[in-house]
PDB file of N, CA and C in Angstrom:
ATOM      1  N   UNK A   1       0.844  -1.186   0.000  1.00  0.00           N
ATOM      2  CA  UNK A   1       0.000   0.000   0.000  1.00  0.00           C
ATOM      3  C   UNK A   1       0.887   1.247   0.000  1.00  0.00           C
ATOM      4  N   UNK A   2       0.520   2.123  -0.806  1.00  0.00           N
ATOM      5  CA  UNK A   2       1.288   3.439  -0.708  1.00  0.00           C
ATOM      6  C   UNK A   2       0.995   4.059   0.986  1.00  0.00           C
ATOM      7  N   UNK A   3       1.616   5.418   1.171  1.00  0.00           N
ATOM      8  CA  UNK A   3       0.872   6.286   2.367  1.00  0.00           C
ATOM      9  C   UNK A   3      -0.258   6.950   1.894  1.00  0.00           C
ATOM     10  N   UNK A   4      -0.426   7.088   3.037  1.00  0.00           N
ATOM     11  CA  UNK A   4      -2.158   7.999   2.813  1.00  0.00           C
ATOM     12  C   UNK A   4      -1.766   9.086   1.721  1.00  0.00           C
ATOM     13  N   UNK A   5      -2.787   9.394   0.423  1.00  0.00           N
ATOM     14  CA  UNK A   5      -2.371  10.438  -0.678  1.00  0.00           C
ATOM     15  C   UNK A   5      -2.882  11.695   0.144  1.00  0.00           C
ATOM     16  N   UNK A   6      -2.875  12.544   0.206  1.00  0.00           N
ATOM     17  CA  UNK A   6      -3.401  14.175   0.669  1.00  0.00           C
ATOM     18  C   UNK A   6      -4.562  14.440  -0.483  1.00  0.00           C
ATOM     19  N   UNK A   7      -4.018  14.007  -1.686  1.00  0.00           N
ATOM     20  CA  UNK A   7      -5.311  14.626  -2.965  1.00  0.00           C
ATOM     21  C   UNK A   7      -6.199  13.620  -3.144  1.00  0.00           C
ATOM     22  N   UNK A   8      -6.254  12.601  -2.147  1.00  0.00           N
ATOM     23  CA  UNK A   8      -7.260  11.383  -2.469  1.00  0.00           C
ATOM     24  C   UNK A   8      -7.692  10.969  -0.585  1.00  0.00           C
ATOM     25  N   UNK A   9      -7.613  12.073  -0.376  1.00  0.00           N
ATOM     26  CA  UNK A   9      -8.564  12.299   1.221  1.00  0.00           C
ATOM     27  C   UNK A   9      -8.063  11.607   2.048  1.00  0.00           C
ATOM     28  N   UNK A  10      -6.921  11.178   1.934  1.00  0.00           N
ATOM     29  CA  UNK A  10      -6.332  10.483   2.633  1.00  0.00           C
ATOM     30  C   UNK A  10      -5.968   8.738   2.824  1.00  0.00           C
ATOM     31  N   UNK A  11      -6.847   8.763   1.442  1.00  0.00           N
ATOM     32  CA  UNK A  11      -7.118   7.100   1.037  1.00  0.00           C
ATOM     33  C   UNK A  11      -5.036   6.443   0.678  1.00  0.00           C
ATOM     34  N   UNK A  12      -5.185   5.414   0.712  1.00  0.00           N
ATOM     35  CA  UNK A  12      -4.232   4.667   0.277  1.00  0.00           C
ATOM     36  C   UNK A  12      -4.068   3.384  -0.977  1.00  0.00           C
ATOM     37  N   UNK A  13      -3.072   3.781  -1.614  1.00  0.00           N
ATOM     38  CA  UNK A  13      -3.116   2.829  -2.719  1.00  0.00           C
ATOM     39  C   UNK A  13      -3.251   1.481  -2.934  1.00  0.00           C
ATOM     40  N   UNK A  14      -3.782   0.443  -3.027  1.00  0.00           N
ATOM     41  CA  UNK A  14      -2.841  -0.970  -3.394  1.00  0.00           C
ATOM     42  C   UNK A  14      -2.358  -0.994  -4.322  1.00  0.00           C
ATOM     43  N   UNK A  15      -0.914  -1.821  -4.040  1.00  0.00           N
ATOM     44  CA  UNK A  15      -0.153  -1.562  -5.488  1.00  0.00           C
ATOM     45  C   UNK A  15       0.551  -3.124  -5.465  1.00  0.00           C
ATOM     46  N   UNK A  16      -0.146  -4.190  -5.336  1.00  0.00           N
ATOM     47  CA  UNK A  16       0.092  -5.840  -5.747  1.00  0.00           C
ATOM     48  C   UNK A  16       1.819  -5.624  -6.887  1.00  0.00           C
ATOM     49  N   UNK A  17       2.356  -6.373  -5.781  1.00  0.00           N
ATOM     50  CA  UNK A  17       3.712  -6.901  -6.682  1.00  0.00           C
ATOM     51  C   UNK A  17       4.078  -8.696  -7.067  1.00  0.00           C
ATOM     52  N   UNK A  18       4.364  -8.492  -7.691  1.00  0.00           N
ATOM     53  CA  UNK A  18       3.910 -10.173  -8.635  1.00  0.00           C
ATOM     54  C   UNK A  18       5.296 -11.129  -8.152  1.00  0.00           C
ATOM     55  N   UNK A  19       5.176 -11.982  -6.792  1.00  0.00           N
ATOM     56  CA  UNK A  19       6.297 -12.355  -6.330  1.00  0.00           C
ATOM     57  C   UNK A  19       5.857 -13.865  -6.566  1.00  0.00           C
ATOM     58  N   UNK A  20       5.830 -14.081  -8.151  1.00  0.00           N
ATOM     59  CA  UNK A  20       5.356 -15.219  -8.693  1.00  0.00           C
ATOM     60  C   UNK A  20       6.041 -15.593  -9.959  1.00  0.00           C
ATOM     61  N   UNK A  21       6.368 -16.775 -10.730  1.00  0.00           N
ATOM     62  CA  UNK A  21       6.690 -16.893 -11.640  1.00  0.00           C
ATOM     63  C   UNK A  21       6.101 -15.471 -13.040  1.00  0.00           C
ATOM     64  N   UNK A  22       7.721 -15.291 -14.066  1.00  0.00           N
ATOM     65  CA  UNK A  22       6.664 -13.972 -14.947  1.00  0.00           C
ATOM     66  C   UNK A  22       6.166 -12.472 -14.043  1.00  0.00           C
ATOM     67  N   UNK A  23       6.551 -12.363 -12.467  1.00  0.00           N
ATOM     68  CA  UNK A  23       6.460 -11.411 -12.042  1.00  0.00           C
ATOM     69  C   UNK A  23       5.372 -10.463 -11.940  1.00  0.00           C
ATOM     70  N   UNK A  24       5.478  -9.121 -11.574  1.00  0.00           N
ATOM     71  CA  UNK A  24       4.143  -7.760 -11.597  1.00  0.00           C
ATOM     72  C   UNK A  24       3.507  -8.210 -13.158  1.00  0.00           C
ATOM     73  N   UNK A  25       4.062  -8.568 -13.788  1.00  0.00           N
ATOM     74  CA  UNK A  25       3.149  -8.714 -15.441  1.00  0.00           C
ATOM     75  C   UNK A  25       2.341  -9.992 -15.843  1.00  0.00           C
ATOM     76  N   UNK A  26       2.419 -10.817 -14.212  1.00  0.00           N
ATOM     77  CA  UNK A  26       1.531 -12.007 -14.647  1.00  0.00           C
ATOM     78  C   UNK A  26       0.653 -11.549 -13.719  1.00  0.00           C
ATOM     79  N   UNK A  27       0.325 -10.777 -12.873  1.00  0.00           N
ATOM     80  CA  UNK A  27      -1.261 -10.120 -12.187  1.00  0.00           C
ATOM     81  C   UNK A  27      -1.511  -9.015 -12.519  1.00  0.00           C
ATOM     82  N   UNK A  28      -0.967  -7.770 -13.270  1.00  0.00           N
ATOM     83  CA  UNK A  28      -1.275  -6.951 -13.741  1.00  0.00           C
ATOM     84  C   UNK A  28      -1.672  -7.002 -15.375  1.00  0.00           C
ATOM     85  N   UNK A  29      -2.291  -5.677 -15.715  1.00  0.00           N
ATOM     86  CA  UNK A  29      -2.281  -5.170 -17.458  1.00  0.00           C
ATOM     87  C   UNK A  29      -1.206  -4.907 -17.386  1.00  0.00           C
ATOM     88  N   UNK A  30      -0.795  -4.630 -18.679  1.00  0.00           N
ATOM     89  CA  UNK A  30       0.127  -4.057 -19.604  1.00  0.00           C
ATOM     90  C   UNK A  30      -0.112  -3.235 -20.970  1.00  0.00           C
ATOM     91  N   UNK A  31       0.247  -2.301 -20.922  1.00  0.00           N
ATOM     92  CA  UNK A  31       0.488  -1.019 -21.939  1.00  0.00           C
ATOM     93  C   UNK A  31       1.395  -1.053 -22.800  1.00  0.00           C
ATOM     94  N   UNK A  32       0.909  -0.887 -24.029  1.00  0.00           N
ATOM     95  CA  UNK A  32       2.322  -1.016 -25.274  1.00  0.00           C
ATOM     96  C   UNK A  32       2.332   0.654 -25.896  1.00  0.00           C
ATOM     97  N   UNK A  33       2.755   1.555 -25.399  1.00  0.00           N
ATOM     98  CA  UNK A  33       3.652   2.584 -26.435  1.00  0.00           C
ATOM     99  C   UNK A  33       4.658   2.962 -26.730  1.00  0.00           C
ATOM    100  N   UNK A  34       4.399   3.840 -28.103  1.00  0.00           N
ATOM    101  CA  UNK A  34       6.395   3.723 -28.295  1.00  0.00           C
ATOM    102  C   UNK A  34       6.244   5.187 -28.287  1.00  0.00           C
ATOM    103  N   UNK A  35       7.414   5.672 -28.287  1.00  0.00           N
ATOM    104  CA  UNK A  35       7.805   7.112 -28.242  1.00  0.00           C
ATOM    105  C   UNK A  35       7.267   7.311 -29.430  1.00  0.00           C
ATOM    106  N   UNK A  36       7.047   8.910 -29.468  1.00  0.00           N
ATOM    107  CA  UNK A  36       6.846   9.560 -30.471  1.00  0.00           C
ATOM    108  C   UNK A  36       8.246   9.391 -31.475  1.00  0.00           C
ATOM    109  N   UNK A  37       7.562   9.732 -32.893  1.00  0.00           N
ATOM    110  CA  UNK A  37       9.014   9.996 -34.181  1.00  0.00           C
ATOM    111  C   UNK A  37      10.243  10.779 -33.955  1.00  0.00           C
ATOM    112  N   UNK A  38       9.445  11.798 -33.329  1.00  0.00           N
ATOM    113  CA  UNK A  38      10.961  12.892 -33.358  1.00  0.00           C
ATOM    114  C   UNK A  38      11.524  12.981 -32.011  1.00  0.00           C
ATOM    115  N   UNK A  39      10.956  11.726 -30.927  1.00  0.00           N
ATOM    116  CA  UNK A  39      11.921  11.578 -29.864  1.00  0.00           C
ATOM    117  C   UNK A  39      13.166  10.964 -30.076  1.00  0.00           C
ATOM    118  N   UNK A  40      12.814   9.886 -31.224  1.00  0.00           N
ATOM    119  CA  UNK A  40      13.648   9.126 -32.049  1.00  0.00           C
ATOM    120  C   UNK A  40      14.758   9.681 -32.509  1.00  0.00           C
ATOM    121  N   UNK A  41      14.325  10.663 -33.473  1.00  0.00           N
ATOM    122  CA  UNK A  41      14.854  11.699 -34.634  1.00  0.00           C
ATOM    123  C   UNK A  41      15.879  12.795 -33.656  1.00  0.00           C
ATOM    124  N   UNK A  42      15.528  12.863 -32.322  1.00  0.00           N
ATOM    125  CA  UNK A  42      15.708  13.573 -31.511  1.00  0.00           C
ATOM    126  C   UNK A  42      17.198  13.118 -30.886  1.00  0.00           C
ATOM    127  N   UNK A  43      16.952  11.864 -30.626  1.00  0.00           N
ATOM    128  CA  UNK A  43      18.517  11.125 -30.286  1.00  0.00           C
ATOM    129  C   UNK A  43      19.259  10.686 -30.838  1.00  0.00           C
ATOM    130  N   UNK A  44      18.392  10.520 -32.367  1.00  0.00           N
ATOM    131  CA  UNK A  44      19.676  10.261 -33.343  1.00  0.00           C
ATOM    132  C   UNK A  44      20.751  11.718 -33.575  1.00  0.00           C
ATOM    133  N   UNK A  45      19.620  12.567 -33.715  1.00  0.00           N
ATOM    134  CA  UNK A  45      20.373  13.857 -34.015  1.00  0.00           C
ATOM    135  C   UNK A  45      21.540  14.339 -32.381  1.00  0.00           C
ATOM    136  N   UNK A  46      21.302  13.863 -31.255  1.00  0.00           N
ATOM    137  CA  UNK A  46      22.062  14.142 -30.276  1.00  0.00           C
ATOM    138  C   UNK A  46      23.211  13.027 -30.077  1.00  0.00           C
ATOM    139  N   UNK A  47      23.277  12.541 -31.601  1.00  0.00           N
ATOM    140  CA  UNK A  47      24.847  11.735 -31.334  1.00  0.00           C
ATOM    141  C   UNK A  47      24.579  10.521 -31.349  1.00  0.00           C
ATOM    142  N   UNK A  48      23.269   9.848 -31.253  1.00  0.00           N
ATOM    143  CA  UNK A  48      23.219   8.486 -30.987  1.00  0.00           C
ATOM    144  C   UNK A  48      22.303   7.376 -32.149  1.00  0.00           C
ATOM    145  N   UNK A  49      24.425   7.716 -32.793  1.00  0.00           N
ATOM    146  CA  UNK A  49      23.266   6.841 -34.199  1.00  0.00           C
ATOM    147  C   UNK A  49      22.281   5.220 -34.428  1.00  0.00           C
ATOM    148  N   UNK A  50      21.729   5.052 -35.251  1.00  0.00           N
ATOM    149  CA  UNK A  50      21.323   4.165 -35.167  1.00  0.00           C
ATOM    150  C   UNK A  50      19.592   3.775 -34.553  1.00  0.00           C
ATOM    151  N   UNK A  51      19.086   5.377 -33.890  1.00  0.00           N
ATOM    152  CA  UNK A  51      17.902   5.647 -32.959  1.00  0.00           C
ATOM    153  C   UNK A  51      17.504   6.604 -33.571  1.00  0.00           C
ATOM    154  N   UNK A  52      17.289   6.785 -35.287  1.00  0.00           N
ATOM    155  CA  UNK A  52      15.919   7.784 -35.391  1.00  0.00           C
ATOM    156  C   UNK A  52      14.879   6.930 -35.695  1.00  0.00           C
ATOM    157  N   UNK A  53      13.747   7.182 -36.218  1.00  0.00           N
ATOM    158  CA  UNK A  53      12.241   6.904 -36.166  1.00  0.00           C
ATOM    159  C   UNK A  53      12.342   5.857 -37.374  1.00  0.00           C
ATOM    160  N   UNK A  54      13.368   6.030 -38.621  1.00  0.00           N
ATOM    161  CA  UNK A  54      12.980   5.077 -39.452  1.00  0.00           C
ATOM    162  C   UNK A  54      14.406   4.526 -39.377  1.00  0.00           C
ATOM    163  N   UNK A  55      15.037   4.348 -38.419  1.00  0.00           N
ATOM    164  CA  UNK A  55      16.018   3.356 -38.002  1.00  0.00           C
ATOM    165  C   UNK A  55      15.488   2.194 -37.056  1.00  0.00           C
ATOM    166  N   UNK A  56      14.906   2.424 -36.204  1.00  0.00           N
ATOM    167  CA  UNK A  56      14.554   1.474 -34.874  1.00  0.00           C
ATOM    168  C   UNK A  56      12.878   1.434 -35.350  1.00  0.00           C
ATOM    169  N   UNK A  57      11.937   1.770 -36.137  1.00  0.00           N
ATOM    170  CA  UNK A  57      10.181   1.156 -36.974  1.00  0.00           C
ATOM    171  C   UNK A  57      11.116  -0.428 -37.424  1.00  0.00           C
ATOM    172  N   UNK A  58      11.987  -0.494 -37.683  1.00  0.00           N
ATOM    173  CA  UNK A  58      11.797  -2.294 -38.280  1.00  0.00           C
ATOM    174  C   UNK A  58      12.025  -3.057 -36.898  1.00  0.00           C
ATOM    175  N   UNK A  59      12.564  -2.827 -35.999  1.00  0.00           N
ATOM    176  CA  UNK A  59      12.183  -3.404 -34.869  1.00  0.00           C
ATOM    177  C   UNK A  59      10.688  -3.507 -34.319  1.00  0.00           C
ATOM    178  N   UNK A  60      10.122  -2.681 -34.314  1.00  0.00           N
ATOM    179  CA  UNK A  60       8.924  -2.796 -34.071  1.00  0.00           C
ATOM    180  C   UNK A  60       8.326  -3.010 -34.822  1.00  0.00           C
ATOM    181  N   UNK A  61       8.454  -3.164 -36.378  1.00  0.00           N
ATOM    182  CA  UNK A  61       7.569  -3.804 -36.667  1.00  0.00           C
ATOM    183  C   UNK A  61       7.819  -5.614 -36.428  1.00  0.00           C
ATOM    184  N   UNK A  62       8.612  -5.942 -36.440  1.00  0.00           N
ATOM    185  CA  UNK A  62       8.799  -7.516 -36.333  1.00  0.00           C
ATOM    186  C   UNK A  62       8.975  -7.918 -35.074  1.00  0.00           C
ATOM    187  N   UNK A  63       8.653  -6.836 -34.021  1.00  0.00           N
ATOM    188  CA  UNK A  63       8.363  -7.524 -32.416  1.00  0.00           C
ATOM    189  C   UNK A  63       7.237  -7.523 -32.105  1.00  0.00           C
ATOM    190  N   UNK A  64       5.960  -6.970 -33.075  1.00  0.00           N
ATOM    191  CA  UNK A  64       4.634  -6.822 -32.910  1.00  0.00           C
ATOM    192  C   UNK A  64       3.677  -7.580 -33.454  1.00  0.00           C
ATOM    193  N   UNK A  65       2.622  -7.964 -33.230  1.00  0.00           N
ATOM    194  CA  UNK A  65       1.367  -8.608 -34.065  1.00  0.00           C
ATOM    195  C   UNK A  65       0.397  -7.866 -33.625  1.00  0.00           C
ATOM    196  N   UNK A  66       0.063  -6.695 -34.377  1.00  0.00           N
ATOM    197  CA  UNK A  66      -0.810  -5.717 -33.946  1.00  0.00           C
ATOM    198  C   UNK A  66      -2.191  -6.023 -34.587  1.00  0.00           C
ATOM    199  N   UNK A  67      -3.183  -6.940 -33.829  1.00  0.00           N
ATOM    200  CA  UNK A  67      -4.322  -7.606 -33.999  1.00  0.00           C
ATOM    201  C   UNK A  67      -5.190  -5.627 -34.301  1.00  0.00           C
ATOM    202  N   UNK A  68      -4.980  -4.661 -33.914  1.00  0.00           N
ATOM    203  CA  UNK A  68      -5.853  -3.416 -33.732  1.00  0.00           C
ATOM    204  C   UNK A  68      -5.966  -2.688 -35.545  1.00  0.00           C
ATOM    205  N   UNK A  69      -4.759  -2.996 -36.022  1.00  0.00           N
ATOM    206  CA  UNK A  69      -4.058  -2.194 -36.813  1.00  0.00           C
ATOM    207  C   UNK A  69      -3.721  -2.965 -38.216  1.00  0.00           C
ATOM    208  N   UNK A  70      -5.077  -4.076 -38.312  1.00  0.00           N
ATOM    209  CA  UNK A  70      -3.764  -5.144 -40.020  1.00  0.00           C
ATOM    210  C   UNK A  70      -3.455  -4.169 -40.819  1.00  0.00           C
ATOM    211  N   UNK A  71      -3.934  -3.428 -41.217  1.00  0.00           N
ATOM    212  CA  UNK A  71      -3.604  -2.475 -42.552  1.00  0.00           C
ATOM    213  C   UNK A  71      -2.538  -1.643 -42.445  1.00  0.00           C
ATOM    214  N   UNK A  72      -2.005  -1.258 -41.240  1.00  0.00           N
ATOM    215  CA  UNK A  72      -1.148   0.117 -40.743  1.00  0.00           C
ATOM    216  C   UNK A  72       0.559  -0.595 -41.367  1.00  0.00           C
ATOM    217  N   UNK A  73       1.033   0.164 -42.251  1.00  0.00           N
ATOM    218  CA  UNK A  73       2.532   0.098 -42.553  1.00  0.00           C
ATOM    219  C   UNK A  73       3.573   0.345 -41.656  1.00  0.00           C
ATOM    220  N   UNK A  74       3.064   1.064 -40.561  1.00  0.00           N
ATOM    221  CA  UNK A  74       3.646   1.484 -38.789  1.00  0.00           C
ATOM    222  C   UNK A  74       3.607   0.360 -38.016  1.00  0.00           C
ATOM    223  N   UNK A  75       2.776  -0.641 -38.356  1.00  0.00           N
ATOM    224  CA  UNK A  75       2.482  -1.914 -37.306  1.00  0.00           C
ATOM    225  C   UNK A  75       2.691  -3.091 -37.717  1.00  0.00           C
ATOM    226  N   UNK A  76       3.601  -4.148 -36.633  1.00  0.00           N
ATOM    227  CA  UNK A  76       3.923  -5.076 -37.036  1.00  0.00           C
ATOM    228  C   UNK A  76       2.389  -6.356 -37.421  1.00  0.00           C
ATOM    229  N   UNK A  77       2.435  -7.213 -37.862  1.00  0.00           N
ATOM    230  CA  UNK A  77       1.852  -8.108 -38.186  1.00  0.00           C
ATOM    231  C   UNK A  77       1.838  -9.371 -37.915  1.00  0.00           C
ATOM    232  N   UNK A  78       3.169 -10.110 -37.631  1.00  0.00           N
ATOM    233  CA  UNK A  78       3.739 -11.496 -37.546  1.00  0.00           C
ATOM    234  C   UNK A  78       4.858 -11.415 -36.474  1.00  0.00           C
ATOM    235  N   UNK A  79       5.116 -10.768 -35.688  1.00  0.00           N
ATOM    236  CA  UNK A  79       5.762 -10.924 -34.211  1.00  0.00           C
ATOM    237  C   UNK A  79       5.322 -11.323 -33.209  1.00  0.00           C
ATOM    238  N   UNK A  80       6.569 -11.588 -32.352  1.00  0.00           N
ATOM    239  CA  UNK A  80       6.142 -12.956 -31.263  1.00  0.00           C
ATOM    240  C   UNK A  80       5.087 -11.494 -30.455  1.00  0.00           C
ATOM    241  N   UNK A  81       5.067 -10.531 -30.017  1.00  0.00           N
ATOM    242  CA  UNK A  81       4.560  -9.981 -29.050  1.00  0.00           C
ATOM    243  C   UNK A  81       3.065  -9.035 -29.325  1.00  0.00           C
ATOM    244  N   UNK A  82       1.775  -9.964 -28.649  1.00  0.00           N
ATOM    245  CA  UNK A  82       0.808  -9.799 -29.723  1.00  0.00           C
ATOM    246  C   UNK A  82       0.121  -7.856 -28.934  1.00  0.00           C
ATOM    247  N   UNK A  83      -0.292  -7.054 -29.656  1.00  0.00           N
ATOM    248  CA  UNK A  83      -0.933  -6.099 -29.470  1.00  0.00           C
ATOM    249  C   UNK A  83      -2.269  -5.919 -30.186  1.00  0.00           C
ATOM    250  N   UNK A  84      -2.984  -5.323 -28.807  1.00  0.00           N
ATOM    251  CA  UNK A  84      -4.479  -5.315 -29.631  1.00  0.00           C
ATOM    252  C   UNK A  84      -5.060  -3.761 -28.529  1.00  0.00           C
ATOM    253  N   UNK A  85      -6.163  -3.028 -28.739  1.00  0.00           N
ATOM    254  CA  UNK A  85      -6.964  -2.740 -28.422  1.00  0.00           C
ATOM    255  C   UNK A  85      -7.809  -3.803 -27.134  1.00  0.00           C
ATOM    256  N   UNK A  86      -8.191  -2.914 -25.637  1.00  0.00           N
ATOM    257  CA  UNK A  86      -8.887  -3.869 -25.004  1.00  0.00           C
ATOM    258  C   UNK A  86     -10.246  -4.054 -25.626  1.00  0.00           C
ATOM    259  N   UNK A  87     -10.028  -5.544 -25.207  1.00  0.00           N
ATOM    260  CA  UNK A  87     -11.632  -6.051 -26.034  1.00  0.00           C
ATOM    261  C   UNK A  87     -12.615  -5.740 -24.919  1.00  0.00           C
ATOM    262  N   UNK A  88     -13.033  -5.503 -23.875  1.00  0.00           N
ATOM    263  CA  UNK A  88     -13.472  -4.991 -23.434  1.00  0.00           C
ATOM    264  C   UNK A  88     -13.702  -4.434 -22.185  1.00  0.00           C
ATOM    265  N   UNK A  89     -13.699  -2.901 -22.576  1.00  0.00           N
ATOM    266  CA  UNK A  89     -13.070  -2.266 -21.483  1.00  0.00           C
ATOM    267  C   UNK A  89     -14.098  -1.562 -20.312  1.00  0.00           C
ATOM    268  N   UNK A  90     -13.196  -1.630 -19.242  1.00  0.00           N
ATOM    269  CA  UNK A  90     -14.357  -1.143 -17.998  1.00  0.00           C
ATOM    270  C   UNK A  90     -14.727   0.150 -18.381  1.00  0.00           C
ATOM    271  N   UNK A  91     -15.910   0.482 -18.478  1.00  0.00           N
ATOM    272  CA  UNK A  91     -16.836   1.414 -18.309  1.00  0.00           C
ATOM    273  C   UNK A  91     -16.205   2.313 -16.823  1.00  0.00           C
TER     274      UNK A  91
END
């Protein structure tokens, strides 16, 4: 549990840590985003080649199977790590 928040009246968090095989990511969700383009574009240009936006897109596309997106030229298709839209989400 976190400490009492001040902006949440004093309530306290649970925050479950996954001291189980696969870890916090076998009882929790998980979120897939990637940086924006020109954060990319941003570190290539600060010296660090090899990290602009259309250097490091073929990684992602072939680490993704983006079930949300078949048509998107940005999104992988046939990678081990599947991404989708929640199918259905809490109200």
């Amino acid at each position: 549990m976190t400490v009492p928040q001040p902006h949440l009246s004093g309530r306290s968090i649970p925050i479950p840590r996954g001291h189980v095989v696969g870890g916090s990511g076998s009882i929790m969700a998980w979120c897939n985003f990637r940086g924006h383009p020109t954060d990319f574009d941003d570190w290539a240009a600060a010296g660090n080649p090899g990290w602009s936006y259309r250097e490091v897109l073929p990684y992602f596309l072939r680490s993704e199977n983006n079930e949300s997106y078949p048509d998107s030229v940005y999104h992988g298709h046939s990678g081990l790590m599947n991404v989708m839209h929640i199918r259905r989400p809490n109200p």
